[in-house]
N, C-alpha and C. Protein backbone atom coordinates (compact mmCIF):
# COMPACT_ATOMS: atom_id res chain seq x y z
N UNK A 1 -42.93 -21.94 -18.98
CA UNK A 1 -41.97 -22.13 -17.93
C UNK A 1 -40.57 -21.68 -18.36
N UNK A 2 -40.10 -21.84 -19.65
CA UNK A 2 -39.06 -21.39 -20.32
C UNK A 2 -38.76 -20.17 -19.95
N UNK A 3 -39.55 -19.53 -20.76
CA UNK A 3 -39.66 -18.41 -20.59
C UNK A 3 -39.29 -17.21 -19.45
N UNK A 4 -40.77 -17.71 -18.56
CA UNK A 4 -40.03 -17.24 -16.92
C UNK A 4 -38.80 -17.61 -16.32
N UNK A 5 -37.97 -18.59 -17.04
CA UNK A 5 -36.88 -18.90 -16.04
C UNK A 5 -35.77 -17.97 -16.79
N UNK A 6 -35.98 -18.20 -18.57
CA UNK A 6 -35.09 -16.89 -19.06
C UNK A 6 -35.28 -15.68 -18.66
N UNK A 7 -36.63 -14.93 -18.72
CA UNK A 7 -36.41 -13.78 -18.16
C UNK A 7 -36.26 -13.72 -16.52
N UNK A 8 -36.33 -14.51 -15.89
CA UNK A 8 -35.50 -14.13 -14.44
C UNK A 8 -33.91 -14.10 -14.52
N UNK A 9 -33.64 -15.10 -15.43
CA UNK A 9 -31.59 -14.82 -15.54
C UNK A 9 -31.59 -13.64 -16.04
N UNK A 10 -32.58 -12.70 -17.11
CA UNK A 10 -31.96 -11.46 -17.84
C UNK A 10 -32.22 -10.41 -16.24
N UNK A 11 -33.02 -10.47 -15.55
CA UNK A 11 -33.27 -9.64 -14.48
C UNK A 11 -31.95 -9.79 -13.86
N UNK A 12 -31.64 -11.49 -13.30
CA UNK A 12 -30.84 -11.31 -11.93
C UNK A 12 -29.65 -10.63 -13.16
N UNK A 13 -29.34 -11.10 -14.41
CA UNK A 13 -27.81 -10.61 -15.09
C UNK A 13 -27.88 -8.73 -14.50
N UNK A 14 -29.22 -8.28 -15.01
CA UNK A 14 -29.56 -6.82 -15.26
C UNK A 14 -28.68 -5.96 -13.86
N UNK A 15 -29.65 -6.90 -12.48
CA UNK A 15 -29.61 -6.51 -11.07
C UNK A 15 -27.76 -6.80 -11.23
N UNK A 16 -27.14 -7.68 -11.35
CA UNK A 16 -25.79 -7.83 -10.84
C UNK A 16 -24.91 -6.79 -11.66
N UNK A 17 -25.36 -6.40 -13.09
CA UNK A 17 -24.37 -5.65 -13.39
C UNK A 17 -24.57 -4.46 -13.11
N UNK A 18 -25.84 -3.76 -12.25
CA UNK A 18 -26.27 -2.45 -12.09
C UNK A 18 -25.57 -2.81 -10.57
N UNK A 19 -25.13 -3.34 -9.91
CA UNK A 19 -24.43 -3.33 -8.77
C UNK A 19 -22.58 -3.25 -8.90
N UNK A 20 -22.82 -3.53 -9.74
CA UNK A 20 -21.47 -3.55 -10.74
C UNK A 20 -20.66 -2.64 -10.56
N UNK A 21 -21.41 -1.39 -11.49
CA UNK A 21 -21.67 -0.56 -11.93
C UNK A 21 -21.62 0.87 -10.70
N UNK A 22 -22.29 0.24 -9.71
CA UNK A 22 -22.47 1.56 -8.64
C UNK A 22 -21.57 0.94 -7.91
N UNK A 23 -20.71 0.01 -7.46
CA UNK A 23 -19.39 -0.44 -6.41
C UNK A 23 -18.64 0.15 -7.30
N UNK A 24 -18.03 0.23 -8.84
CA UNK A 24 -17.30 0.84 -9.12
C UNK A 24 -17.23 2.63 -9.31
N UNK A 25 -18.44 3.17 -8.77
CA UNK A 25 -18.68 4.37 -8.94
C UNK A 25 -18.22 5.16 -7.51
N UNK A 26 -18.39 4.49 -6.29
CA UNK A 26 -18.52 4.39 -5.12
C UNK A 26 -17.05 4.42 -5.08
N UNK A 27 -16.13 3.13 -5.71
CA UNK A 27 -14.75 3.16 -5.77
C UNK A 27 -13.98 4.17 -6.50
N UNK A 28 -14.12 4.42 -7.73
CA UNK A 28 -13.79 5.61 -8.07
C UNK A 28 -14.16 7.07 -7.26
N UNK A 29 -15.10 7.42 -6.63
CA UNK A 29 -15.54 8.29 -5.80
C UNK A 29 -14.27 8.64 -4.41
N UNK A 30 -14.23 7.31 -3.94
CA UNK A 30 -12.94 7.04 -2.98
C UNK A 30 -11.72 7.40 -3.65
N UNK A 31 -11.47 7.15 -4.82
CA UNK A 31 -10.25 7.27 -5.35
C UNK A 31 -10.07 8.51 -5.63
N UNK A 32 -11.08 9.38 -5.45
CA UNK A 32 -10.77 10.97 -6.34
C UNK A 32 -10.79 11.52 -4.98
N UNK A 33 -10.94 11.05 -3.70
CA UNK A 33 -11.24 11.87 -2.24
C UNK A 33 -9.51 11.68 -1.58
N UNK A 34 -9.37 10.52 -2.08
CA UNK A 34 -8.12 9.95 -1.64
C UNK A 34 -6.89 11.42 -2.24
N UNK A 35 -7.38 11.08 -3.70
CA UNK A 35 -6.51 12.14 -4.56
C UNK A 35 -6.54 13.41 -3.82
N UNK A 36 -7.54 14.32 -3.74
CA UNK A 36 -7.46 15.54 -3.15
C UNK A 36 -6.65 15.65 -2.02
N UNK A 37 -7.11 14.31 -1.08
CA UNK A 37 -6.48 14.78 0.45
C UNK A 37 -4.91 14.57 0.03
N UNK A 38 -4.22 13.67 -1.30
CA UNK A 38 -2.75 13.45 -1.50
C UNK A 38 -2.20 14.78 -1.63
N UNK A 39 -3.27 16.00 -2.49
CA UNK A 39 -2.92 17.02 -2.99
C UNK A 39 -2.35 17.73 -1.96
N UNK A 40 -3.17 17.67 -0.76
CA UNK A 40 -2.72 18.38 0.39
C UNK A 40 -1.73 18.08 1.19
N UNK A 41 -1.13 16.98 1.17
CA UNK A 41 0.31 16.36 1.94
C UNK A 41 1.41 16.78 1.36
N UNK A 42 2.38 17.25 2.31
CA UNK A 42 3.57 17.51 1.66
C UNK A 42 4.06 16.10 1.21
N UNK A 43 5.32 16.20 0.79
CA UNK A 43 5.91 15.31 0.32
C UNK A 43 6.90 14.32 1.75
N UNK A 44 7.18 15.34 2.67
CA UNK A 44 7.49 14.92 3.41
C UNK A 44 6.58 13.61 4.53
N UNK A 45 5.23 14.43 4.12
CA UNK A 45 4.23 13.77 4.97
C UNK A 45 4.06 12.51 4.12
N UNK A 46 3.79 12.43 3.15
CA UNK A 46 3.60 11.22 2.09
C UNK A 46 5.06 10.39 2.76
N UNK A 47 6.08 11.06 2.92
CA UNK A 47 7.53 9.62 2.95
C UNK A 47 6.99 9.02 4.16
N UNK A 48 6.61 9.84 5.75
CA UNK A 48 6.43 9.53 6.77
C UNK A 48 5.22 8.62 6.86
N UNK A 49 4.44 8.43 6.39
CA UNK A 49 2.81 7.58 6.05
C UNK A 49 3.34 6.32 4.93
N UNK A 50 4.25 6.76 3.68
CA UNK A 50 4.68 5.50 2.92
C UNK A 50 5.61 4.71 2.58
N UNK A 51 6.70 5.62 3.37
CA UNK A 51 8.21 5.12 3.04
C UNK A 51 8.39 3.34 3.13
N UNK A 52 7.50 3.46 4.56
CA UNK A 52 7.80 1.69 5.27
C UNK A 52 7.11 0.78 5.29
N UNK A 53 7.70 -0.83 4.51
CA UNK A 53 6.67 -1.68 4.25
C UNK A 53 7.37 -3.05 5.49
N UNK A 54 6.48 -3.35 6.40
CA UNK A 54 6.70 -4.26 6.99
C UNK A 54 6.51 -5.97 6.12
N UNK A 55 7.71 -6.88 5.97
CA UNK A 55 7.09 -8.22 5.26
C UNK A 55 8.02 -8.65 5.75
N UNK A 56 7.33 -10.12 5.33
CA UNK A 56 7.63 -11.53 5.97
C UNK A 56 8.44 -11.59 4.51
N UNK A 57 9.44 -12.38 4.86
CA UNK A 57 10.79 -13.09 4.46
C UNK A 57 10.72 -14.52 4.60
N UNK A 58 10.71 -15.41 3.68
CA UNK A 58 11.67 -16.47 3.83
C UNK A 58 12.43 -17.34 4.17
N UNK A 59 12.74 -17.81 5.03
CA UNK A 59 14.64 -17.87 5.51
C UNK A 59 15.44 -18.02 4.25
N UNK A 60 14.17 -18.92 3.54
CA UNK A 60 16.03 -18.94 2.42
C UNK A 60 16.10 -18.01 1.20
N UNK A 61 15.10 -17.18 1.34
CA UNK A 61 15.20 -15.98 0.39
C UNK A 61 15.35 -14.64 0.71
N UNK A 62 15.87 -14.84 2.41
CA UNK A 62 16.36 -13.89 3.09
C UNK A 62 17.71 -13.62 2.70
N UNK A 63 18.55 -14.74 2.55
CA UNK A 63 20.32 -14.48 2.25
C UNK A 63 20.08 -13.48 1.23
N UNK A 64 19.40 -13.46 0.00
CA UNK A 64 19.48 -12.97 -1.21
C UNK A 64 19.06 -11.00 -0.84
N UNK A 65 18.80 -10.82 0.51
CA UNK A 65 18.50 -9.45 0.89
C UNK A 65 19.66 -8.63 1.52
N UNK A 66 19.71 -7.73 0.99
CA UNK A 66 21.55 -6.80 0.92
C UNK A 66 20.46 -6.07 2.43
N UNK A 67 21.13 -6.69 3.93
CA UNK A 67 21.09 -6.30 4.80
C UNK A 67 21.33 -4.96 5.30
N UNK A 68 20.76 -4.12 5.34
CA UNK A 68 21.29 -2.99 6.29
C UNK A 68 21.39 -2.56 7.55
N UNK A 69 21.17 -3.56 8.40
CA UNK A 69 21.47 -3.17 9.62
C UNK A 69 19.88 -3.64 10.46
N UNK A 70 19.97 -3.60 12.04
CA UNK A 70 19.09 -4.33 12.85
C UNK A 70 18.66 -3.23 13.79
N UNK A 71 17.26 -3.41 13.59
CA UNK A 71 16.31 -1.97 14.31
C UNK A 71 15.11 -3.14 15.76
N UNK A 72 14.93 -2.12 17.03
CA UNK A 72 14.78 -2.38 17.09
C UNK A 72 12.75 -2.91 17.34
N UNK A 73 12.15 -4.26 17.20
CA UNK A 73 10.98 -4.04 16.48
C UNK A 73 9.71 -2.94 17.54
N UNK A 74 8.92 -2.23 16.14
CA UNK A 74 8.30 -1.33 17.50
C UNK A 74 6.63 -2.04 16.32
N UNK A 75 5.89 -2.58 17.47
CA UNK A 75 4.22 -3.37 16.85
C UNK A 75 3.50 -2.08 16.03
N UNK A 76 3.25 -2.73 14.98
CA UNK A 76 2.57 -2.09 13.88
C UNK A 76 1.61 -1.65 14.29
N UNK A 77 0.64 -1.65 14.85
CA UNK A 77 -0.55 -1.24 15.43
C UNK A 77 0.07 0.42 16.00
N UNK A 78 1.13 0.64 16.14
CA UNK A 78 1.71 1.97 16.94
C UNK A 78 2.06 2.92 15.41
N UNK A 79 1.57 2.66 14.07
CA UNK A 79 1.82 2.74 12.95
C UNK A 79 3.23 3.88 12.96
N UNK A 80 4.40 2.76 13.08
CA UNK A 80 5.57 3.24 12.77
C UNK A 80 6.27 4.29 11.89
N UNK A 81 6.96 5.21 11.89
CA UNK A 81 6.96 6.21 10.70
C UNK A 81 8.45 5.88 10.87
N UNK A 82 9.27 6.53 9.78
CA UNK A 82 10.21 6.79 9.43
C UNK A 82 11.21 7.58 10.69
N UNK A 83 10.63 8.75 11.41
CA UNK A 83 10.80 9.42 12.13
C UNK A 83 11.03 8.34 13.58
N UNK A 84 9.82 7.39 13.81
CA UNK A 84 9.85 6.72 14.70
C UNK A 84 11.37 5.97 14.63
N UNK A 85 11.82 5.37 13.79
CA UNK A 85 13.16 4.69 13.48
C UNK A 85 14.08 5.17 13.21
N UNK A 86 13.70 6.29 12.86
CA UNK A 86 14.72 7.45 12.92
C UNK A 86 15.67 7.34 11.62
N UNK A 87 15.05 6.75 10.39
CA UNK A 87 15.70 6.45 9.57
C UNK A 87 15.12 7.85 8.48
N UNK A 88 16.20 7.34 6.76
CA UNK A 88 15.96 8.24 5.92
C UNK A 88 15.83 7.54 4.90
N UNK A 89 15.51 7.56 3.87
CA UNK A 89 15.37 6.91 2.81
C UNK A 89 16.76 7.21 1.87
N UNK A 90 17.20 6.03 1.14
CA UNK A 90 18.30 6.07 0.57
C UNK A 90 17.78 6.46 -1.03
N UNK A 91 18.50 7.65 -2.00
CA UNK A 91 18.32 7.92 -3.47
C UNK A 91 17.27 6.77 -4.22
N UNK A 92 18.49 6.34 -4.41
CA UNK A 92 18.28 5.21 -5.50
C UNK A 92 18.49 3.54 -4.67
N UNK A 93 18.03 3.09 -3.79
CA UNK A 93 17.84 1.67 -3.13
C UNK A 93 17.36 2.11 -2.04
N UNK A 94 16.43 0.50 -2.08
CA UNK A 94 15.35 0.07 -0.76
C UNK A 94 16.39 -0.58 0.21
N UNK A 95 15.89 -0.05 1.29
CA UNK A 95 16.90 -0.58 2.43
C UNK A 95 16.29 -1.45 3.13
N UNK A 96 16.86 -2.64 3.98
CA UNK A 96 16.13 -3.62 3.93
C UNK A 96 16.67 -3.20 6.03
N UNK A 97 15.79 -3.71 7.18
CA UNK A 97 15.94 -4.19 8.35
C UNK A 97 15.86 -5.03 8.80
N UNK A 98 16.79 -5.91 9.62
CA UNK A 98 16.09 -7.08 10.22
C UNK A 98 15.57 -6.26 11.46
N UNK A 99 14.47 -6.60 11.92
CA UNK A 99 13.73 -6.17 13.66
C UNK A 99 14.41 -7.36 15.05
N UNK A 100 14.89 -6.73 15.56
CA UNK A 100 14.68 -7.97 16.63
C UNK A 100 13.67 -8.17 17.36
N UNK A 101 13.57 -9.10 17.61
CA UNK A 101 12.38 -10.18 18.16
C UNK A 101 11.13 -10.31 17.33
N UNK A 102 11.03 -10.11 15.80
CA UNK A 102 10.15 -9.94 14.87
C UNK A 102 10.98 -11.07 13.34
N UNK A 103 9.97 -11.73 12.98
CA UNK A 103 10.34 -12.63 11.91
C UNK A 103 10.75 -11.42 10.60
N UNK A 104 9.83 -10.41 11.22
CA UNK A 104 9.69 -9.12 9.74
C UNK A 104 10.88 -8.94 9.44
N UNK A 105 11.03 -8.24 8.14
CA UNK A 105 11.77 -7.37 7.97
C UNK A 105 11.18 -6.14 7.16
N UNK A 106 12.01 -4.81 8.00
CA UNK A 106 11.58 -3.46 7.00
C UNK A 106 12.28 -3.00 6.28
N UNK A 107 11.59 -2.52 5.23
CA UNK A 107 11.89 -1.99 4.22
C UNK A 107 11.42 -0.62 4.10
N UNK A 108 12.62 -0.45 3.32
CA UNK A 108 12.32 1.35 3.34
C UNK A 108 12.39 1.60 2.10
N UNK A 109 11.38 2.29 1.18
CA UNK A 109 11.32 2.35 -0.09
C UNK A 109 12.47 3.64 -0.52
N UNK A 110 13.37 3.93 -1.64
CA UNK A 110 14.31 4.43 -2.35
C UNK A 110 13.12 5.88 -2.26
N UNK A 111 14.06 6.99 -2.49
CA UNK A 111 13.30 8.54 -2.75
C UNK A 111 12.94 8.29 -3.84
N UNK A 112 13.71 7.83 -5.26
CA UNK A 112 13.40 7.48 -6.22
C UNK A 112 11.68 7.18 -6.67
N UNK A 113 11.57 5.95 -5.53
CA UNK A 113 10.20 5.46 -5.88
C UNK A 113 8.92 6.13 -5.01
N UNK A 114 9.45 6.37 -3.78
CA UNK A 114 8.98 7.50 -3.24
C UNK A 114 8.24 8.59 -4.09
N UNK A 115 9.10 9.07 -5.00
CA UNK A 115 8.81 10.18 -5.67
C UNK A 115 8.17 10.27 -6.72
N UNK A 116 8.15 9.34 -7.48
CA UNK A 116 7.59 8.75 -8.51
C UNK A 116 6.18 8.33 -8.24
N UNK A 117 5.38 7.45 -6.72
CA UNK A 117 4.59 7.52 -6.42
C UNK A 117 3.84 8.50 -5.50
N UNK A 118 4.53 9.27 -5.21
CA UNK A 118 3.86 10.97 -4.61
C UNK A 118 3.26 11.43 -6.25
N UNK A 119 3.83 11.40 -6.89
CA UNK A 119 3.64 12.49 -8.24
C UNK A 119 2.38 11.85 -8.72
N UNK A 120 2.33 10.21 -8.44
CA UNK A 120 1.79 9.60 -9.42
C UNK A 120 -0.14 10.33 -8.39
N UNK A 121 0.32 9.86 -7.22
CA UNK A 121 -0.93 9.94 -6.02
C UNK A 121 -1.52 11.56 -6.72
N UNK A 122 -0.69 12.80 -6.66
CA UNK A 122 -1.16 13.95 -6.20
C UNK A 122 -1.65 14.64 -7.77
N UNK A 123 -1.59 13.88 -8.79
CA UNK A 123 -2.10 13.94 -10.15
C UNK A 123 -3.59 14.07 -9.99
């Protein structure tokens, strides 16, 4: 009885890490498809798809956010671009929005980091 119950744990161990094994192959697979299609985006297209991160704030760790000004909110589901807001990305700092009628605030990532993660994507 021993026996059979050890070798069923070495099976199920065997079965879980050979599943393991092919989700991370499957994931890496995605990750190298992802890469190619980055290869093909300009850089411009990468700001317009990543520049903007919609998040929830705080209230009281909102004061501590160097405000730039009040946009007004357009529903994420309409996947907002840069162009849509008509904004640009600043060098070196993330610019922060309050939305009206939205708890959010957007953020607009620096060219800086922008650029740094284009290079990193299209590697």
């Amino acid at each position: 009885m021993k026996v059979n119950f050890l070798k069923s744990l070495i099976i199920l161990a065997l079965f879980n890490a050979s599943g393991e094994v092919f989700g991370q192959s499957v994931a890496s697979k995605n990750e190298a498809k992802q890469s190619i299609d980055m290869k093909k985006m300009s850089f411009e297209e990468y700001c317009e798809q990543n520049a903007l991160n919609l998040i929830t704030v705080l209230s009281e760790k909102k004061s501590g956010l160097k405000i730039a000004g009040n946009l007004n909110y357009i529903n994420e589901s309409k996947n907002p671009g840069l162009k849509t807001y008509g904004l640009k990305p600043a060098e070196n700092e993330t610019l922060y929005y309050e939305l009206n009628g939205s708890d959010k605030i957007l953020a607009v990532q620096s060219l800086y980091i922008l650029k740094l993660n284009y290079s990193n994507a299209t590697k």
